[in-house]
C-alpha atoms as a PDB file:
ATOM      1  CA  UNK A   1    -171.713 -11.551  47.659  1.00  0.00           C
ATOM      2  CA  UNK A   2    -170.304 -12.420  51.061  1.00  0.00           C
ATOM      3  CA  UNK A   3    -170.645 -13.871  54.304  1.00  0.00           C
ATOM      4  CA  UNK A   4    -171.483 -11.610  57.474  1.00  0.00           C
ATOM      5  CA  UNK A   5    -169.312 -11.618  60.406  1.00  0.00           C
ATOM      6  CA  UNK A   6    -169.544 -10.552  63.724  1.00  0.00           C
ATOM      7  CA  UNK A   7    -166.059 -10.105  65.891  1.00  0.00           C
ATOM      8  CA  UNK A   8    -167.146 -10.250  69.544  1.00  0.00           C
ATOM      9  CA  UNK A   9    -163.991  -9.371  71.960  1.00  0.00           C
ATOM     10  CA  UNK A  10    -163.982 -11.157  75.196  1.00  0.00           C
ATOM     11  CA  UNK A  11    -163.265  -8.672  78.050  1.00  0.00           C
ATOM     12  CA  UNK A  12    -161.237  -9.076  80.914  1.00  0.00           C
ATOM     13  CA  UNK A  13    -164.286  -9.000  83.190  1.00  0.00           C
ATOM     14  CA  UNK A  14    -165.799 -12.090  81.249  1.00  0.00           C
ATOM     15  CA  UNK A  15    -168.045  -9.902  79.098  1.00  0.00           C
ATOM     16  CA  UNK A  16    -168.631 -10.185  75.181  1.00  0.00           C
ATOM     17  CA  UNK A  17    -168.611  -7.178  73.014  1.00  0.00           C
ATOM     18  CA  UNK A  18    -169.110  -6.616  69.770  1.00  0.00           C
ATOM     19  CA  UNK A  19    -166.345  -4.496  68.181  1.00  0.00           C
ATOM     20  CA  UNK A  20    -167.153  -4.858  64.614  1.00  0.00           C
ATOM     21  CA  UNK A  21    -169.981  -6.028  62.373  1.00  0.00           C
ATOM     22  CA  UNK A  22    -169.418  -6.709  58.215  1.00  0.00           C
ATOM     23  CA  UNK A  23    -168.867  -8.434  55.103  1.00  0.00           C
ATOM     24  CA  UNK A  24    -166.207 -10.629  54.448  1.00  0.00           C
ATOM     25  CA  UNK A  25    -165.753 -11.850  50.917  1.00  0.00           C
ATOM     26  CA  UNK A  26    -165.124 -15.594  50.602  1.00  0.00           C
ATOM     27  CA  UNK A  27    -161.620 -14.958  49.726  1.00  0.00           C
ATOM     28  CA  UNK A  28    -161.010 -13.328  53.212  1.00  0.00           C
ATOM     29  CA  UNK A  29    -162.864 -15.788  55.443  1.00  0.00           C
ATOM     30  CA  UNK A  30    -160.615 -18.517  53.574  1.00  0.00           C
ATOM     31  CA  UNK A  31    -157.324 -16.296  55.296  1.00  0.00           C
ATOM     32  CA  UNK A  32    -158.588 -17.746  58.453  1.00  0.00           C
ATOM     33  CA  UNK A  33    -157.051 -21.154  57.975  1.00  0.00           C
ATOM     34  CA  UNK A  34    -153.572 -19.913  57.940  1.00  0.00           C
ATOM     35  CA  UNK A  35    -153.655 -16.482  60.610  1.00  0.00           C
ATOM     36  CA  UNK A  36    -154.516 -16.651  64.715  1.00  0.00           C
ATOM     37  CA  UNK A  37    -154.852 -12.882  64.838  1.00  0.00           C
ATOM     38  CA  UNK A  38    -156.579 -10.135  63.170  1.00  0.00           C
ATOM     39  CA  UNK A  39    -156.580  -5.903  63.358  1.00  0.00           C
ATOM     40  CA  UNK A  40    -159.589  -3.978  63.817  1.00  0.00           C
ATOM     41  CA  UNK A  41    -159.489  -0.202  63.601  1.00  0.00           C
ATOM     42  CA  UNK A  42    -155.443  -0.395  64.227  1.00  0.00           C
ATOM     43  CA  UNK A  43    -155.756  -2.904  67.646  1.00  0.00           C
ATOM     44  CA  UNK A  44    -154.401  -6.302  66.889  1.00  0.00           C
ATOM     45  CA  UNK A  45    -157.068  -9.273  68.813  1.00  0.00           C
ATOM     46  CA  UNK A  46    -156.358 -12.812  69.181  1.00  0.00           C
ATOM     47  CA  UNK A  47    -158.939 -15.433  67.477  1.00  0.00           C
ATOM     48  CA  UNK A  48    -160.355 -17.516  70.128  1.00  0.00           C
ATOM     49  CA  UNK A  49    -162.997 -19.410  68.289  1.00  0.00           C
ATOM     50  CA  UNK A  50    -165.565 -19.160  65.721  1.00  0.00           C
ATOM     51  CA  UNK A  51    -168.711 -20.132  65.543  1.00  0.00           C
ATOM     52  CA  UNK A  52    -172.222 -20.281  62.837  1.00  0.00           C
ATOM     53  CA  UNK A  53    -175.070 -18.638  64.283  1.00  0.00           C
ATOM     54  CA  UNK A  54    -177.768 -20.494  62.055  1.00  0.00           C
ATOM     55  CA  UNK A  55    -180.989 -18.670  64.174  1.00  0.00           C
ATOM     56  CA  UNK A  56    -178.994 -15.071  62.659  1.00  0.00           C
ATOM     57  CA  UNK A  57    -177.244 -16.313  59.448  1.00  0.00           C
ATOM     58  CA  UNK A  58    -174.007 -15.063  60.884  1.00  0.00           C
ATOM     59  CA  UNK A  59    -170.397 -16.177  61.515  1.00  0.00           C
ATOM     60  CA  UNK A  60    -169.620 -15.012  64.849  1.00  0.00           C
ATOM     61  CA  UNK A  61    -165.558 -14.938  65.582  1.00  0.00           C
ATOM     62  CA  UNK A  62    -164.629 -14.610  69.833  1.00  0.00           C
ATOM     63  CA  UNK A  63    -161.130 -13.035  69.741  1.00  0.00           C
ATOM     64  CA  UNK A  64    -159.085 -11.103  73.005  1.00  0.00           C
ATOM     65  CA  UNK A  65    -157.012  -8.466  73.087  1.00  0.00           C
ATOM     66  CA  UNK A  66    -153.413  -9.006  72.200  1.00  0.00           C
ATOM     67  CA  UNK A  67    -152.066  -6.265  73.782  1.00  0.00           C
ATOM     68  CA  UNK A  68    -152.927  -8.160  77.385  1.00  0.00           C
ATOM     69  CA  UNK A  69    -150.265  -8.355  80.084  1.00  0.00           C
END
């Protein structure tokens, strides 16, 4: 059993989108108290924040590209 996780990107335009949707197992979600970024499908993103979404029974991470200027 795991936790679900959302990774919403923030775009440049202000924007949220959702660029990936799974399971983390609780040995991966404990990773997050020692990293700042993460790679999805090969692109490297920067964790913002993170946030529990109760109403869904979610964690929702906000992360940005780290291949800005």
């Amino acid at each position: 059993m795991g936790t679900q996780v959302m990774v919403y990107e923030k775009l440049k335009n202000g924007e949220l989108s959702c660029i990936d949707e799974r399971t983390w197992s609780t040995e991966l979600l404990g990773l997050l108290n020692y990293t700042n970024y993460l790679t999805i499908n090969e692109q490297e993103y920067e964790m913002i924040e993170g946030r529990i979404n109760v109403d869904k029974e979610v964690m929702e991470l906000l992360v940005v590209s780290a291949q800005r200027p």
